[in-house]
N, C-alpha and C. Protein backbone atom coordinates (compact mmCIF):
# COMPACT_ATOMS: atom_id res chain seq x y z
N UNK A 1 0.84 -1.17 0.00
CA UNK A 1 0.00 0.00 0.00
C UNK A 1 0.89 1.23 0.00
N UNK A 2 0.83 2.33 -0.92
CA UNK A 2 1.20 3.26 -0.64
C UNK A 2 0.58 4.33 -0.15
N UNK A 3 1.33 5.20 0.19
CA UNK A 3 1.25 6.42 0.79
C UNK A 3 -0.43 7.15 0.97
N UNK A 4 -0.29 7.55 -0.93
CA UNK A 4 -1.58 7.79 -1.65
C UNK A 4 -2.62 6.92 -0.94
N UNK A 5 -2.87 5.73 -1.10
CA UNK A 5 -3.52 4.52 -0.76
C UNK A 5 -4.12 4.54 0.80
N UNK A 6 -3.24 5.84 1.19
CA UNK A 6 -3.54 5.57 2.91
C UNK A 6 -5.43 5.70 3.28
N UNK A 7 -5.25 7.24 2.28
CA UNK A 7 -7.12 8.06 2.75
C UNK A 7 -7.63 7.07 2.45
N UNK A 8 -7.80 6.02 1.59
CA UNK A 8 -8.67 5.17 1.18
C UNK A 8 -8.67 3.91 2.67
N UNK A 9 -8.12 3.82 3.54
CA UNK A 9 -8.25 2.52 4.04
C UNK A 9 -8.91 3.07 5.51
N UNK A 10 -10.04 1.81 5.34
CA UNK A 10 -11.07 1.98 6.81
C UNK A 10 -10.71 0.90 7.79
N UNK A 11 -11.69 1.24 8.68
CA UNK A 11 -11.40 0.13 9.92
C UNK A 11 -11.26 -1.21 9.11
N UNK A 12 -12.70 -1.64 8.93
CA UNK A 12 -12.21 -3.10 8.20
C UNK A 12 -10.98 -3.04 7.47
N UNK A 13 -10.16 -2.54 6.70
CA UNK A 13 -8.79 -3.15 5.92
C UNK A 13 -8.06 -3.23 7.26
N UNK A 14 -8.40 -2.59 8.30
CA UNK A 14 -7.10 -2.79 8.95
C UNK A 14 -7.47 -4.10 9.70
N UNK A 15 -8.51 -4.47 10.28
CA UNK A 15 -8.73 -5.70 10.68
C UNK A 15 -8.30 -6.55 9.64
N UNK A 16 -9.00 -6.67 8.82
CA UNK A 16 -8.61 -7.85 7.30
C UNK A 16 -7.11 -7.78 7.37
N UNK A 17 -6.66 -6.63 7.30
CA UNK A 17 -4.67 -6.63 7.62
C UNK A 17 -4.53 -7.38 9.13
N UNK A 18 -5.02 -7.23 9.58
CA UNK A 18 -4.19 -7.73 11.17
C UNK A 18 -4.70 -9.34 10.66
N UNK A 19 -5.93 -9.71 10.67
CA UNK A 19 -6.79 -10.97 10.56
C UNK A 19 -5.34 -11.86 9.31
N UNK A 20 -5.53 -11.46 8.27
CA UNK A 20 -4.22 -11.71 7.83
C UNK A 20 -2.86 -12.09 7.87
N UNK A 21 -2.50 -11.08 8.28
CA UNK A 21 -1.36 -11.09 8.67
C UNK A 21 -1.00 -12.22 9.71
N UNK A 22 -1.74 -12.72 10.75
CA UNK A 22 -1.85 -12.82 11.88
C UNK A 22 -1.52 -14.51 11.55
N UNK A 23 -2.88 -14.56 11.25
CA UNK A 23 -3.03 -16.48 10.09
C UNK A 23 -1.03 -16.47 9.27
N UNK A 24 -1.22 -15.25 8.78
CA UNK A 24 0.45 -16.23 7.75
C UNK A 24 1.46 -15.86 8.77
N UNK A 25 1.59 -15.75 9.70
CA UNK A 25 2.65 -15.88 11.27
C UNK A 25 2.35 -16.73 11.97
N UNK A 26 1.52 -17.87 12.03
CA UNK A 26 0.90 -18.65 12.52
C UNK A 26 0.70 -18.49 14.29
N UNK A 27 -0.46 -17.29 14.02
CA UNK A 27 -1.05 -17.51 14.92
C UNK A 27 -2.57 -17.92 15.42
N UNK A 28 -3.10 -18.94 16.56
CA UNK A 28 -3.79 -19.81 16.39
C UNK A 28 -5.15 -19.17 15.64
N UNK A 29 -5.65 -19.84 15.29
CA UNK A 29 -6.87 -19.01 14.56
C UNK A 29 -7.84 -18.83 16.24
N UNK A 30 -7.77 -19.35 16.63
CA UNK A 30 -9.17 -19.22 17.55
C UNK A 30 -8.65 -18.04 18.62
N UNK A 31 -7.14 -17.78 18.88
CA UNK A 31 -6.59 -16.29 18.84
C UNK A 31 -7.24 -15.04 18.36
N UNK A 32 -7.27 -15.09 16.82
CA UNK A 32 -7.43 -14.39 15.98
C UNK A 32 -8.97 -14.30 16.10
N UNK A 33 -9.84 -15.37 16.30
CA UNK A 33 -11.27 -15.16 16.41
C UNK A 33 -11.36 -13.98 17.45
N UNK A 34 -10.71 -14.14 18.55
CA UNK A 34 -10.82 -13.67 20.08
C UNK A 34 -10.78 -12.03 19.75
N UNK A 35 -9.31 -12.08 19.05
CA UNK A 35 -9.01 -10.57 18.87
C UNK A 35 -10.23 -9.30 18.16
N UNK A 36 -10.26 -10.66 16.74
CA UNK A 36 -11.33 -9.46 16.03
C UNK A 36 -12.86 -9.99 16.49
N UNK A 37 -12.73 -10.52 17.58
CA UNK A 37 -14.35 -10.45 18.23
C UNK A 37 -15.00 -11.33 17.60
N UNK A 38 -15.47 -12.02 16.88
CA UNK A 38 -15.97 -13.24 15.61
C UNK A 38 -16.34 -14.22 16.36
N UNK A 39 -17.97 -14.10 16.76
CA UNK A 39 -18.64 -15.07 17.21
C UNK A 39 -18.30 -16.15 16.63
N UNK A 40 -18.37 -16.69 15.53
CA UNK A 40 -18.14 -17.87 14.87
C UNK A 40 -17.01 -17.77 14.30
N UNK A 41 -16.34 -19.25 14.34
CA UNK A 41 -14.58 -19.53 14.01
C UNK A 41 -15.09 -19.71 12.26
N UNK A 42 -15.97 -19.74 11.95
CA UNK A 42 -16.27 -19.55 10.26
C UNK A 42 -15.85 -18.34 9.52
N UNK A 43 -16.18 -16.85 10.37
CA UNK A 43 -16.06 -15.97 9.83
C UNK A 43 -14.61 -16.13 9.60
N UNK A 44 -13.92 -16.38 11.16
CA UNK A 44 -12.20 -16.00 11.21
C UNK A 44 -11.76 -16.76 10.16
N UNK A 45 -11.93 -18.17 9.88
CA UNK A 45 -11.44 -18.99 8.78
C UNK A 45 -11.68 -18.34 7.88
N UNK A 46 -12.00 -16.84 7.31
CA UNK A 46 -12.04 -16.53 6.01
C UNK A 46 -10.32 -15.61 5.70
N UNK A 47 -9.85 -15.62 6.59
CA UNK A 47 -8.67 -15.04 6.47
C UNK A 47 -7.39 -15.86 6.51
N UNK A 48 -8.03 -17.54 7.08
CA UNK A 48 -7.61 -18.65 6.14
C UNK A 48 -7.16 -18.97 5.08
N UNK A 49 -8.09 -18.79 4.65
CA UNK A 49 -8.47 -19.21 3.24
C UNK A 49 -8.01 -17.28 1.74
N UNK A 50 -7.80 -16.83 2.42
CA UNK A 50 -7.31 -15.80 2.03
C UNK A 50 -5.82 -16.00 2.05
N UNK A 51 -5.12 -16.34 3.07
CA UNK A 51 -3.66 -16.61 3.55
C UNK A 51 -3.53 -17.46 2.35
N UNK A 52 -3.99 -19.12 2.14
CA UNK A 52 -3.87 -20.25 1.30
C UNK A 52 -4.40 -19.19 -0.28
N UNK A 53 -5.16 -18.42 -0.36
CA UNK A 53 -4.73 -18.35 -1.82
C UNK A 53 -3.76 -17.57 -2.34
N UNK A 54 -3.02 -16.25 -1.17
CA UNK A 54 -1.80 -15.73 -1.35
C UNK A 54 -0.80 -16.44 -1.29
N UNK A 55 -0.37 -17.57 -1.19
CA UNK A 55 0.45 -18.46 -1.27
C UNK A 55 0.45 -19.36 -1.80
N UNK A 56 -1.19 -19.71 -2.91
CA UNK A 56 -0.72 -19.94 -4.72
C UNK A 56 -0.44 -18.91 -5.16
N UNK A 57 -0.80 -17.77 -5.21
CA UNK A 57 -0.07 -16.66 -5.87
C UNK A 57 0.94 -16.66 -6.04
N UNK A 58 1.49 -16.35 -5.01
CA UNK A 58 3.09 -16.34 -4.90
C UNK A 58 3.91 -17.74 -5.59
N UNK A 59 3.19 -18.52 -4.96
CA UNK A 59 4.05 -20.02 -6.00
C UNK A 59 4.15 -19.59 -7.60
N UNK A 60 2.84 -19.42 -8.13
CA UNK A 60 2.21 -19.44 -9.20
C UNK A 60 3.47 -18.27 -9.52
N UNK A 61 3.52 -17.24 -9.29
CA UNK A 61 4.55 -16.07 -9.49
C UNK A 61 6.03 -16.54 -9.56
N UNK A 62 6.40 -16.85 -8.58
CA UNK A 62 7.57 -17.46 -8.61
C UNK A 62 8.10 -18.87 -9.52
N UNK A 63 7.42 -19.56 -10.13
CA UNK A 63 7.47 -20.66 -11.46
C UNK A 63 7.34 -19.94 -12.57
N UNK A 64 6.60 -18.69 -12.60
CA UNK A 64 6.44 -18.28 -14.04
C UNK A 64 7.95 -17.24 -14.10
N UNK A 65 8.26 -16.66 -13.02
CA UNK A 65 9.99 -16.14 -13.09
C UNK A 65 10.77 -17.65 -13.15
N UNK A 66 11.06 -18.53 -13.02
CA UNK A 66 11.92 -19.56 -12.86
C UNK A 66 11.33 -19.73 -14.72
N UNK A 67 10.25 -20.10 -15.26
CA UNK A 67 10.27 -20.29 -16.54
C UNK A 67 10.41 -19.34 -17.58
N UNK A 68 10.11 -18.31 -16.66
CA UNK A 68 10.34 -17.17 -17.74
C UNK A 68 12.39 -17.23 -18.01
N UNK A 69 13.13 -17.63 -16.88
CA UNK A 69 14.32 -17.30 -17.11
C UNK A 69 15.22 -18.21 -18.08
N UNK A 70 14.44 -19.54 -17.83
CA UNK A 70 15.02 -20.79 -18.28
C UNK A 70 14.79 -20.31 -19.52
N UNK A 71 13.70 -19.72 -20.24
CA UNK A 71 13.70 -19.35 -21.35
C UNK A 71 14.47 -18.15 -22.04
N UNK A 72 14.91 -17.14 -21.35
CA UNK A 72 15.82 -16.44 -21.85
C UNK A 72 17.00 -16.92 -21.48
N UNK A 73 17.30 -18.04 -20.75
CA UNK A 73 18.91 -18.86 -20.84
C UNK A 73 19.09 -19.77 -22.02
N UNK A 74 18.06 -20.14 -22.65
CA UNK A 74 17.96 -21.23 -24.07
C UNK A 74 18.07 -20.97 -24.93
């Protein structure tokens, strides 16, 4: 996020940032329920499942640089 980017961010991004963040440092989810208040461990598991698809991303990112290079080494 930059600078610019700041006026735009409300309470929720910053929860969704902490909720986040929190899951890919592994901390326990039912922690994380506690913190952002989340009657149900369903809601918190959505920042789960947010964590697991930033980390196909990133795979997915990182193979297409590894193939992208192999191909400008050939």
């Amino acid at each position: 996020m930059s600078v610019r980017d700041f006026g735009r961010v409300n309470a929720h991004a910053f929860r969704h940032t902490f909720g986040s963040q929190s899951v890919a440092r592994d901390v326990l989810i039912d922690v994380v329920q506690k913190v952002l208040g989340h009657v149900s461990l369903q809601t918190t598991t959505i920042y789960v499942q947010a964590e697991k698809q930033r980390v196909v991303e990133e795979v997915a990112r990182y193979y297409a640089g590894v193939a992208a290079q192999k191909t400008s080494n050939a």
